[in-house]
PDB file of N, CA and C in Angstrom:
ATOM      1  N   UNK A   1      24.836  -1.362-137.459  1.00  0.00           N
ATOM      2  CA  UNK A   1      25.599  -1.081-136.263  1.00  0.00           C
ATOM      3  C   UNK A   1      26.844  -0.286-136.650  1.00  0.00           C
ATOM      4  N   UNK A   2      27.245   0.266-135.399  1.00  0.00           N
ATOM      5  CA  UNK A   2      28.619   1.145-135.906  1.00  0.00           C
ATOM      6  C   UNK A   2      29.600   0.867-134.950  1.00  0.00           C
ATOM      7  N   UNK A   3      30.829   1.059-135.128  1.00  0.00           N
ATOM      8  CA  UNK A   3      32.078   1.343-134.801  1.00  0.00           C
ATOM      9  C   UNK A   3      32.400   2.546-134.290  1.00  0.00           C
ATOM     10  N   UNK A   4      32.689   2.882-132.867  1.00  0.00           N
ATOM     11  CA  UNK A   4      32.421   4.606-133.067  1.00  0.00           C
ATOM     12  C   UNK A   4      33.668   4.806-131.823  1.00  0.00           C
ATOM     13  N   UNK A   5      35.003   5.633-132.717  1.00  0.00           N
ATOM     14  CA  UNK A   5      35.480   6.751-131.381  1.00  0.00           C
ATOM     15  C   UNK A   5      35.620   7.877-131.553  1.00  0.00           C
ATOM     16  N   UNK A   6      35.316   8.443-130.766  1.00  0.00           N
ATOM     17  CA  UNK A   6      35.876   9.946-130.421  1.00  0.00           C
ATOM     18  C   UNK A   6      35.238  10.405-131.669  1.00  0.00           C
ATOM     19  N   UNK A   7      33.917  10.187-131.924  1.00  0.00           N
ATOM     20  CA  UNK A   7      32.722  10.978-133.145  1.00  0.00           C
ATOM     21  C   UNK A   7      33.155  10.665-134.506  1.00  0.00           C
ATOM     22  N   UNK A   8      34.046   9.646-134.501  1.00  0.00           N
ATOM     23  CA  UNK A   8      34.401   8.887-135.815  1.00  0.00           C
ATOM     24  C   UNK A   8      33.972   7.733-135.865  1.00  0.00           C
ATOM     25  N   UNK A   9      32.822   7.301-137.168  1.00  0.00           N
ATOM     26  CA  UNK A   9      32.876   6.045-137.266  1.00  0.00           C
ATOM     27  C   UNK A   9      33.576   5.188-137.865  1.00  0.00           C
ATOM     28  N   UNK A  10      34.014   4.180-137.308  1.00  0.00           N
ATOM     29  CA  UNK A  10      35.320   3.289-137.957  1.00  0.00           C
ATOM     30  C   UNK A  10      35.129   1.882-139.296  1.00  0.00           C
ATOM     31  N   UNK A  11      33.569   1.857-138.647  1.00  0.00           N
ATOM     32  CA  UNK A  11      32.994   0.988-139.311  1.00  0.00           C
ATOM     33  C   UNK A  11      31.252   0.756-139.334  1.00  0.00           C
ATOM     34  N   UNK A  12      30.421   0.144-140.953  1.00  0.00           N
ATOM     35  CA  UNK A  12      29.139   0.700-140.195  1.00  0.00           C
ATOM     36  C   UNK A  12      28.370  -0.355-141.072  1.00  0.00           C
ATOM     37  N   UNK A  13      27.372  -1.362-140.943  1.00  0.00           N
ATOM     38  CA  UNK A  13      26.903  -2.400-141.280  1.00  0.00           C
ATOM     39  C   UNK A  13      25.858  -2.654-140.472  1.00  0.00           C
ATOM     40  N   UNK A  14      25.163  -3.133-141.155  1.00  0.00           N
ATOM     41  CA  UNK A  14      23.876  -4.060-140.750  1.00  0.00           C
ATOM     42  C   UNK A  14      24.286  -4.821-139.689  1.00  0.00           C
ATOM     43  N   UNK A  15      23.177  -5.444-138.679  1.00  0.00           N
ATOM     44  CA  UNK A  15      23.484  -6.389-137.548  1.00  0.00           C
ATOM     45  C   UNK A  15      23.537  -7.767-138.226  1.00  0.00           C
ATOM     46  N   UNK A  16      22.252  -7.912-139.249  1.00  0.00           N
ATOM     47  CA  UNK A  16      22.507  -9.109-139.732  1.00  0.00           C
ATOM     48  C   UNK A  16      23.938  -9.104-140.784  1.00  0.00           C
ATOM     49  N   UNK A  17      24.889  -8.718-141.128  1.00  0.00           N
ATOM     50  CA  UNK A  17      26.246  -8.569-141.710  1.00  0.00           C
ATOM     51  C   UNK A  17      27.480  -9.212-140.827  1.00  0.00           C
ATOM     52  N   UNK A  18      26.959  -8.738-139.470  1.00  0.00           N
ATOM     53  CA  UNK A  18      28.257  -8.822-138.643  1.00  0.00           C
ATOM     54  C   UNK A  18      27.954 -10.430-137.766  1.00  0.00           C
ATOM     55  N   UNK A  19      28.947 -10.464-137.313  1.00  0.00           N
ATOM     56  CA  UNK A  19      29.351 -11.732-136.818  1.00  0.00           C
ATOM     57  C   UNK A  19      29.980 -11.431-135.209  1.00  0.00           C
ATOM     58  N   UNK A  20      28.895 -12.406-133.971  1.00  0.00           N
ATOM     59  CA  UNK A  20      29.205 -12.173-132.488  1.00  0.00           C
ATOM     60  C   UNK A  20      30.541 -13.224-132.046  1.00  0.00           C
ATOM     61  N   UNK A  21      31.602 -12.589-131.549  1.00  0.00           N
ATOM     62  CA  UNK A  21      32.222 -13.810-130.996  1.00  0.00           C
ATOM     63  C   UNK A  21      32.639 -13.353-129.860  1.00  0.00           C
ATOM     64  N   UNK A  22      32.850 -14.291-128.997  1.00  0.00           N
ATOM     65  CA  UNK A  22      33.144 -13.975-127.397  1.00  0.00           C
ATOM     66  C   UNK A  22      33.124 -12.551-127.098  1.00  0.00           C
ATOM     67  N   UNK A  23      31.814 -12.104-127.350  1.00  0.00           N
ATOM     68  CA  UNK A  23      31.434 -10.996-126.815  1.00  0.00           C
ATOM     69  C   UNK A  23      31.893  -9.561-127.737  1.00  0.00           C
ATOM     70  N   UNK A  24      32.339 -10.005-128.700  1.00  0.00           N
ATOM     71  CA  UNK A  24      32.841  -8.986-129.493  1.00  0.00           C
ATOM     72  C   UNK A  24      32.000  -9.057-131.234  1.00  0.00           C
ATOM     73  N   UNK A  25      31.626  -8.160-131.290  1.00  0.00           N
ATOM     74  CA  UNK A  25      31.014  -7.841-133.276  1.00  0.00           C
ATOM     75  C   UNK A  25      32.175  -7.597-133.794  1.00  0.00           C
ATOM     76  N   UNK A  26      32.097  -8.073-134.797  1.00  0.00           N
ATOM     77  CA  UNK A  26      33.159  -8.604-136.387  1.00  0.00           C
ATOM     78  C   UNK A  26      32.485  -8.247-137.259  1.00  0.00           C
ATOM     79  N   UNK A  27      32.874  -6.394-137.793  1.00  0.00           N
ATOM     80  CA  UNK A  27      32.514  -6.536-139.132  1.00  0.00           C
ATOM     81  C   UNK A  27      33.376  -6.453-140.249  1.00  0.00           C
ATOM     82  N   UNK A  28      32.320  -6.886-141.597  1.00  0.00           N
ATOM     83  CA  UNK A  28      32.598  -7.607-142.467  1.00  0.00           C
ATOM     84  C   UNK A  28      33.821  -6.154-142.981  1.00  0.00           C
ATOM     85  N   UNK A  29      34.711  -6.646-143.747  1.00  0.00           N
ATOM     86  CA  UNK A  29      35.982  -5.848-144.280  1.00  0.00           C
ATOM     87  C   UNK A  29      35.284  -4.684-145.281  1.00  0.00           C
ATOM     88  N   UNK A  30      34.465  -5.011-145.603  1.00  0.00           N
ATOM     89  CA  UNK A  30      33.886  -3.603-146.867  1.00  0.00           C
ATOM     90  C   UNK A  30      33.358  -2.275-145.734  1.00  0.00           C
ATOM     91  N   UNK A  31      33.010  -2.833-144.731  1.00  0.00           N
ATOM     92  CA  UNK A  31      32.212  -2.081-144.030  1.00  0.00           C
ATOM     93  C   UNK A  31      33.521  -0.719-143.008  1.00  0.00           C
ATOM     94  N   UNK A  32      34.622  -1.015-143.527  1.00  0.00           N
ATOM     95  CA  UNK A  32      35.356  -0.120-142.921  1.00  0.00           C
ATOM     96  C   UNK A  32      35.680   1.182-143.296  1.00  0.00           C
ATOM     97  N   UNK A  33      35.578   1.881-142.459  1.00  0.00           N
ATOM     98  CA  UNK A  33      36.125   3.490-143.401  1.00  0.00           C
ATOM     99  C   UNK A  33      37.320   3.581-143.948  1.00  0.00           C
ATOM    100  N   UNK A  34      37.321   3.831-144.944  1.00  0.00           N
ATOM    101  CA  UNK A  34      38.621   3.604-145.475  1.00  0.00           C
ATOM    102  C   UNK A  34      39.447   5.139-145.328  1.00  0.00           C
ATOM    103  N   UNK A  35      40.771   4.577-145.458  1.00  0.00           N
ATOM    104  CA  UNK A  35      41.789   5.452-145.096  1.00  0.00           C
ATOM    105  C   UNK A  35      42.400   5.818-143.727  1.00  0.00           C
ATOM    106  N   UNK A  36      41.541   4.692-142.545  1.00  0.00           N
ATOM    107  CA  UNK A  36      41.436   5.080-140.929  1.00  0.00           C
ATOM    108  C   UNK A  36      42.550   3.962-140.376  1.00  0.00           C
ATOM    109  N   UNK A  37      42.521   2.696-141.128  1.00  0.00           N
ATOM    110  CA  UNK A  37      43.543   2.050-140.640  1.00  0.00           C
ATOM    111  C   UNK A  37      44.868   1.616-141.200  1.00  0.00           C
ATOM    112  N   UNK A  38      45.961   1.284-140.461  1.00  0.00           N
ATOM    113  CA  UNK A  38      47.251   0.750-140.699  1.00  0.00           C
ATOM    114  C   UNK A  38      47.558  -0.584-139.941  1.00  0.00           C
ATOM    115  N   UNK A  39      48.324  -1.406-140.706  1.00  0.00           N
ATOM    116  CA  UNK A  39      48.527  -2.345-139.776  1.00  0.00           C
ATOM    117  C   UNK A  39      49.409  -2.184-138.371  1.00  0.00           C
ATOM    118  N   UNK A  40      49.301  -2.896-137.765  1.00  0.00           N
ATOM    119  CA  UNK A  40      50.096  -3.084-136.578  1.00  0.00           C
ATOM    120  C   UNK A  40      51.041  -4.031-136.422  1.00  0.00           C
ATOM    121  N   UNK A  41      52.155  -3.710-135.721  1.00  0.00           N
ATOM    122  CA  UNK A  41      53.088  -4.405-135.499  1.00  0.00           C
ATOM    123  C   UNK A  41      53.074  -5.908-134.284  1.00  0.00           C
ATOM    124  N   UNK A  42      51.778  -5.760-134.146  1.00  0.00           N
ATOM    125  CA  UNK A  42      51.692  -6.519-133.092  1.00  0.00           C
ATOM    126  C   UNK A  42      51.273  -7.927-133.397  1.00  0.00           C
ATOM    127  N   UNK A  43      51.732  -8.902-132.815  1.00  0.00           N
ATOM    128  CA  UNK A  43      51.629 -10.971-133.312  1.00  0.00           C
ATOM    129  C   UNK A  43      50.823 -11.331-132.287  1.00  0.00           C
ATOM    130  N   UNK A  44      50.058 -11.749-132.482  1.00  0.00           N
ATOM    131  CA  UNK A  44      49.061 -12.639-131.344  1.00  0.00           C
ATOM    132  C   UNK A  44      48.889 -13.684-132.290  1.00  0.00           C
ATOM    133  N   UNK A  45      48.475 -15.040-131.589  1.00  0.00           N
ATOM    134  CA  UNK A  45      48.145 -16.378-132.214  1.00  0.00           C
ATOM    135  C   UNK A  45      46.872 -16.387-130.803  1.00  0.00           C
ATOM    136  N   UNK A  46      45.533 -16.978-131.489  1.00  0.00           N
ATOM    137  CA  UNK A  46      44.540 -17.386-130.652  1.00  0.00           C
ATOM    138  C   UNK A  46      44.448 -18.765-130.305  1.00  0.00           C
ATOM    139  N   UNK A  47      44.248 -19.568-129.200  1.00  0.00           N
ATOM    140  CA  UNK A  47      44.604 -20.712-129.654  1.00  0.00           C
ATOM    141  C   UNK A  47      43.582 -21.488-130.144  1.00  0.00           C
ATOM    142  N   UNK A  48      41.899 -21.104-130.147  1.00  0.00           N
ATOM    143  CA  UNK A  48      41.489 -21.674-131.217  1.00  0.00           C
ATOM    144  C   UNK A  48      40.892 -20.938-132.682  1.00  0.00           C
ATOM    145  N   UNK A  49      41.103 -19.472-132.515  1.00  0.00           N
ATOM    146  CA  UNK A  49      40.467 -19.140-133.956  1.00  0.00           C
ATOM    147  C   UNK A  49      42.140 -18.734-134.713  1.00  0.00           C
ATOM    148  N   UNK A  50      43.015 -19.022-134.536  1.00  0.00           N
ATOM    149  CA  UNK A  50      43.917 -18.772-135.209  1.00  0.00           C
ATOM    150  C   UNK A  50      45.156 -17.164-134.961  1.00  0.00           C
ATOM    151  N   UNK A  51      45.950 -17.170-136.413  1.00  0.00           N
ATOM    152  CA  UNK A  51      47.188 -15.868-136.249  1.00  0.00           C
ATOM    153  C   UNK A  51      46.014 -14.544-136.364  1.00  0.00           C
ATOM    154  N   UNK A  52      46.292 -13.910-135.764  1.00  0.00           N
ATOM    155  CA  UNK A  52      45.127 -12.544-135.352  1.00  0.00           C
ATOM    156  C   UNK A  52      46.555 -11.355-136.174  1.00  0.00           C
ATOM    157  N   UNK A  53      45.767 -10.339-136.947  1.00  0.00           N
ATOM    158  CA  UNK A  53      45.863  -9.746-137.301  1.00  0.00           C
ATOM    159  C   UNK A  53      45.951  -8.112-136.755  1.00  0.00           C
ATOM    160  N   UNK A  54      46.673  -7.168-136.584  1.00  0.00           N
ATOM    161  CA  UNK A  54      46.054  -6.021-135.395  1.00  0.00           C
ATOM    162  C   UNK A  54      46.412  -5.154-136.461  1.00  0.00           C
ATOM    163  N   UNK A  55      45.263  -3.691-136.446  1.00  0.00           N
ATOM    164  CA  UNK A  55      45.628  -2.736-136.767  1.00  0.00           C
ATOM    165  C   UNK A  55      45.407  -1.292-135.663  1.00  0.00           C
ATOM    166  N   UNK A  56      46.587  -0.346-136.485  1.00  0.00           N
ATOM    167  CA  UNK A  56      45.937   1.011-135.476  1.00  0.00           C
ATOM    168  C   UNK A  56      45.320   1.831-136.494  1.00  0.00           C
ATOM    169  N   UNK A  57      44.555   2.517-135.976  1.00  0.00           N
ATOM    170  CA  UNK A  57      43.691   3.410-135.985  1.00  0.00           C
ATOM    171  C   UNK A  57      44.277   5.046-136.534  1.00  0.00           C
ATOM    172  N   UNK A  58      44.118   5.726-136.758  1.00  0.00           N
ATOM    173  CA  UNK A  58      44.366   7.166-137.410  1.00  0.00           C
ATOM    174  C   UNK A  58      43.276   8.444-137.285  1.00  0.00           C
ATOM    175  N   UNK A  59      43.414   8.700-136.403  1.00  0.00           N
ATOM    176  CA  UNK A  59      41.915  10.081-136.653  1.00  0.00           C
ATOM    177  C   UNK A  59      42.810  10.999-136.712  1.00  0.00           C
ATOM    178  N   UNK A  60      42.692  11.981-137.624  1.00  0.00           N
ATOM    179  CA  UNK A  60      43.495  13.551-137.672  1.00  0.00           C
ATOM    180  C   UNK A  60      44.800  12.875-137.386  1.00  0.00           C
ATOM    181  N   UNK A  61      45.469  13.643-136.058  1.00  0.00           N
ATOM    182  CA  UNK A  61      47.174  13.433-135.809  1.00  0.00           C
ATOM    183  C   UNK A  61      47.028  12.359-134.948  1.00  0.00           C
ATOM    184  N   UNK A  62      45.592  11.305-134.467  1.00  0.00           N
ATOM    185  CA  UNK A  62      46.276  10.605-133.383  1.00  0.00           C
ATOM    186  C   UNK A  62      45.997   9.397-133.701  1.00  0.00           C
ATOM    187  N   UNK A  63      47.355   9.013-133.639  1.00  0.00           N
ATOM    188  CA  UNK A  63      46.721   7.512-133.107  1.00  0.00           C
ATOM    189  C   UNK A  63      46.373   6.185-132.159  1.00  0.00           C
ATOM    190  N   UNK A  64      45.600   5.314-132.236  1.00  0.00           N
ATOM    191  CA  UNK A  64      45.117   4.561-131.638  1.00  0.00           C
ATOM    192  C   UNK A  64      45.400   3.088-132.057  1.00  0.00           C
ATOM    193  N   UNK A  65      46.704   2.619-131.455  1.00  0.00           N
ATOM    194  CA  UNK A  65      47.441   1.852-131.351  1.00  0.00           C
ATOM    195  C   UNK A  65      46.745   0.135-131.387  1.00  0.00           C
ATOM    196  N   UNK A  66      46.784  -0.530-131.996  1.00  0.00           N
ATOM    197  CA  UNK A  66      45.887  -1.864-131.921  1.00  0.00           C
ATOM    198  C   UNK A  66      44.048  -1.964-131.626  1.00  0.00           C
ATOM    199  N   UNK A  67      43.565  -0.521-132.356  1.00  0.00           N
ATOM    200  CA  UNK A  67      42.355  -0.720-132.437  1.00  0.00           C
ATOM    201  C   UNK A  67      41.254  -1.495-133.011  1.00  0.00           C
ATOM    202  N   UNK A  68      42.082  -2.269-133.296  1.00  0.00           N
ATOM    203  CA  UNK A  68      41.339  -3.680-133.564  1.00  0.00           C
ATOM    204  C   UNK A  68      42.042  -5.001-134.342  1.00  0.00           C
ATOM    205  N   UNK A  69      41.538  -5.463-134.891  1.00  0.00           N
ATOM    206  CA  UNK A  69      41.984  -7.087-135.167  1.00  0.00           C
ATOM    207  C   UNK A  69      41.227  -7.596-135.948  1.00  0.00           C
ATOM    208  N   UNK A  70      41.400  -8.600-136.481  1.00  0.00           N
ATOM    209  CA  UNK A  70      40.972  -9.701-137.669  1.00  0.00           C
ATOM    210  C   UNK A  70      41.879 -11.467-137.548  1.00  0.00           C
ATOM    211  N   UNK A  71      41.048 -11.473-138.293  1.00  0.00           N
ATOM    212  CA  UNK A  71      41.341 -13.100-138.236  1.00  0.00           C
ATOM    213  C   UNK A  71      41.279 -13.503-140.165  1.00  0.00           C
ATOM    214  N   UNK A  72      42.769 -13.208-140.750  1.00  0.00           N
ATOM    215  CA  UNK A  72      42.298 -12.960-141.937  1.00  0.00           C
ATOM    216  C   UNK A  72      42.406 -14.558-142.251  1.00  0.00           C
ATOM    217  N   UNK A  73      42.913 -15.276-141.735  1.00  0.00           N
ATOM    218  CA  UNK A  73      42.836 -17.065-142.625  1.00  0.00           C
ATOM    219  C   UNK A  73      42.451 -17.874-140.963  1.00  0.00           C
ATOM    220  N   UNK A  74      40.965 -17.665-140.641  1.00  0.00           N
ATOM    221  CA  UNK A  74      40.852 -18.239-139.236  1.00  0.00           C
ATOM    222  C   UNK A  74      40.906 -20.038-139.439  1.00  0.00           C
ATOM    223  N   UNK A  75      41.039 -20.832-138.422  1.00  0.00           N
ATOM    224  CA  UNK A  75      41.139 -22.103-138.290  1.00  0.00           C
ATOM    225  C   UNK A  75      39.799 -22.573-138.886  1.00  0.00           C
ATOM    226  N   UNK A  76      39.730 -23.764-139.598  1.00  0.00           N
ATOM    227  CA  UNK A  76      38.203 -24.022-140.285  1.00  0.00           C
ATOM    228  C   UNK A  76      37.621 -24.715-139.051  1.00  0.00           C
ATOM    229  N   UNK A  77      38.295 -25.312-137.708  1.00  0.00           N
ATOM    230  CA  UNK A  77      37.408 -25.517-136.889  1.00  0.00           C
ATOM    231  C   UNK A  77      37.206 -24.168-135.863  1.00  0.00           C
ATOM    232  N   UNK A  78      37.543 -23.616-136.219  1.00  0.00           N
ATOM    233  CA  UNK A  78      36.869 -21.842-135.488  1.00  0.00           C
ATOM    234  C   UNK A  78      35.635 -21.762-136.114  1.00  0.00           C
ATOM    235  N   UNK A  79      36.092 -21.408-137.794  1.00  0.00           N
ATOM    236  CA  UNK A  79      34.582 -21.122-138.219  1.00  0.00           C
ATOM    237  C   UNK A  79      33.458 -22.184-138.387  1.00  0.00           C
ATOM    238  N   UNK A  80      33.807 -23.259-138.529  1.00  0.00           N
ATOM    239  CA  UNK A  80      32.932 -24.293-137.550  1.00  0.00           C
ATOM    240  C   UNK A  80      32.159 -23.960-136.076  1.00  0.00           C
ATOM    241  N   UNK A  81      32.833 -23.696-135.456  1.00  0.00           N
ATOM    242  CA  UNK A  81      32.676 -23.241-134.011  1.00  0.00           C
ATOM    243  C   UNK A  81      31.654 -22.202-133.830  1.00  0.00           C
ATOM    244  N   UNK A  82      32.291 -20.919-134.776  1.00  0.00           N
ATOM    245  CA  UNK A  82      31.566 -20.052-135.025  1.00  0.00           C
ATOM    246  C   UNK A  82      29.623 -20.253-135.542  1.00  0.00           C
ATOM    247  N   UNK A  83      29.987 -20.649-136.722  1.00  0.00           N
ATOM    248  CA  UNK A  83      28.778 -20.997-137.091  1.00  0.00           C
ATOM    249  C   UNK A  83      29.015 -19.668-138.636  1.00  0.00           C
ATOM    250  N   UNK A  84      30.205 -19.272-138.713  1.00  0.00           N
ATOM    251  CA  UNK A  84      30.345 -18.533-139.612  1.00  0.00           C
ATOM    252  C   UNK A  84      31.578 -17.956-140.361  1.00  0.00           C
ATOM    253  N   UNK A  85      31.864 -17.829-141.727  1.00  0.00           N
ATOM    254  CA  UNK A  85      33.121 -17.464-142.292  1.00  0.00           C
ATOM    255  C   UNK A  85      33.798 -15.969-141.967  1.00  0.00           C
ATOM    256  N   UNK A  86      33.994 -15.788-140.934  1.00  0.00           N
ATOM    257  CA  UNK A  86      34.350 -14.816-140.070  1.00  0.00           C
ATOM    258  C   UNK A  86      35.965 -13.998-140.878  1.00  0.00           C
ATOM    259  N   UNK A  87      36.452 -14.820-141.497  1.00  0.00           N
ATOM    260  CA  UNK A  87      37.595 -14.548-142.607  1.00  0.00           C
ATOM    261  C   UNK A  87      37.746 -12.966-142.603  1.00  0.00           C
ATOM    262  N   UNK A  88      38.999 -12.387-142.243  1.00  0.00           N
ATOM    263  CA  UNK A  88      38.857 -11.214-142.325  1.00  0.00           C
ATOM    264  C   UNK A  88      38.076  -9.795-141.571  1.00  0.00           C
ATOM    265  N   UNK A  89      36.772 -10.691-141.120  1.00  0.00           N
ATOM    266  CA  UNK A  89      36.372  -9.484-140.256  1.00  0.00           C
ATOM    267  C   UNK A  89      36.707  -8.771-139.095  1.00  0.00           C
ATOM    268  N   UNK A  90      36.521  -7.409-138.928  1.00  0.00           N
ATOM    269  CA  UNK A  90      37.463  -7.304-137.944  1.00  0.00           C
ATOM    270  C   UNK A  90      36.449  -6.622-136.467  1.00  0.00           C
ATOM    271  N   UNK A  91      37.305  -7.459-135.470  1.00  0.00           N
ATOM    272  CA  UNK A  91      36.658  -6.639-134.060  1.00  0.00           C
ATOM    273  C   UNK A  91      37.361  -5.242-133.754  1.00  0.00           C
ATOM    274  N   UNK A  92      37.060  -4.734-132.668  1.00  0.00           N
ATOM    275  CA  UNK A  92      37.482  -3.614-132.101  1.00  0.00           C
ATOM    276  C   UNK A  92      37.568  -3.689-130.345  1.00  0.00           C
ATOM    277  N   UNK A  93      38.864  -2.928-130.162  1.00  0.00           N
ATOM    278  CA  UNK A  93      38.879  -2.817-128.499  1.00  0.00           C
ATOM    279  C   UNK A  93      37.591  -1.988-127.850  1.00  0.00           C
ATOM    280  N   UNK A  94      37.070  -3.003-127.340  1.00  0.00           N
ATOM    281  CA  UNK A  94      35.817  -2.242-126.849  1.00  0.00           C
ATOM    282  C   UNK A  94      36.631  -1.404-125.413  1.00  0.00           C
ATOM    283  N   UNK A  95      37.950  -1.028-125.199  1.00  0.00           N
ATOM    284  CA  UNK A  95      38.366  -0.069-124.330  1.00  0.00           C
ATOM    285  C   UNK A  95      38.659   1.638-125.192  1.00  0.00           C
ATOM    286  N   UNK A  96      38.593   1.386-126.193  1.00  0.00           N
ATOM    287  CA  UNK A  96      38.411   2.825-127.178  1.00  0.00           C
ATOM    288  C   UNK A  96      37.559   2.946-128.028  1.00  0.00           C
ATOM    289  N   UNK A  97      36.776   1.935-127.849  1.00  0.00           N
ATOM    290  CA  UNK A  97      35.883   2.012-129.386  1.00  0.00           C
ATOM    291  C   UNK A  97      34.310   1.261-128.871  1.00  0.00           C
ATOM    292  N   UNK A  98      33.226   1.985-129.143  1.00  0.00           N
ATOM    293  CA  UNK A  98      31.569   1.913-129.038  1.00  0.00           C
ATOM    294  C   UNK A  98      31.267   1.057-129.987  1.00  0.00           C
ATOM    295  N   UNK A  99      31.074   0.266-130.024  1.00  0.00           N
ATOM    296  CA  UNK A  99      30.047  -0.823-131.075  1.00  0.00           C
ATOM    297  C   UNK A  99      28.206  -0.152-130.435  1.00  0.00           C
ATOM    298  N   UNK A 100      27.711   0.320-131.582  1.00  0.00           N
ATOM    299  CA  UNK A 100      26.150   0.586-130.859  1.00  0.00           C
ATOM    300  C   UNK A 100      25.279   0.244-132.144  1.00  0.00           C
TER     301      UNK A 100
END
């Protein structure tokens, strides 16, 4: 599966690799293009998978401000919940970004 905006892929892995959560794919951290993201300044706490992580995005000159997220030390009853060590992987705003 891929990660895809604006004819860039952001990220690209197997289905069996990635991880579904409330409607969103989590992939695994190797699977990212490297050099595309920066962190973000932005704090969210989930209240059950834990401190969420945000980064933006970089294509050429633009960027794309909190294009996604991670859960780099999630709650062990999340990944309980989950059914998987989700650690680190990261989703994407499905309002700028194609998971296909």
């Amino acid at each position: 599966m891929k990660a895809i905006t604006r004819g860039v892929v952001l990220a690209e892995a197997p289905e069996t690799e990635l991880v579904r959560i409330e409607g969103n794919w989590y992939f695994p951290p190797a699977s990212l293009t490297p050099g595309v993201f920066t962190d973000s300044a932005t704090a969210y706490t989930c209240p059950w998978k834990g401190r969420a992580r945000y980064f933006d995005a970089t294509l050429g000159g633009d960027r794309l401000a909190d294009a996604g997220w991670s859960y780099p030390e999630p709650d062990a009853a999340a990944i309980r919940r989950v059914g998987a060590d989700f650690s680190g992987y990261v989703a994407f705003d499905p309002a700028t970004v194609t998971v296909e």
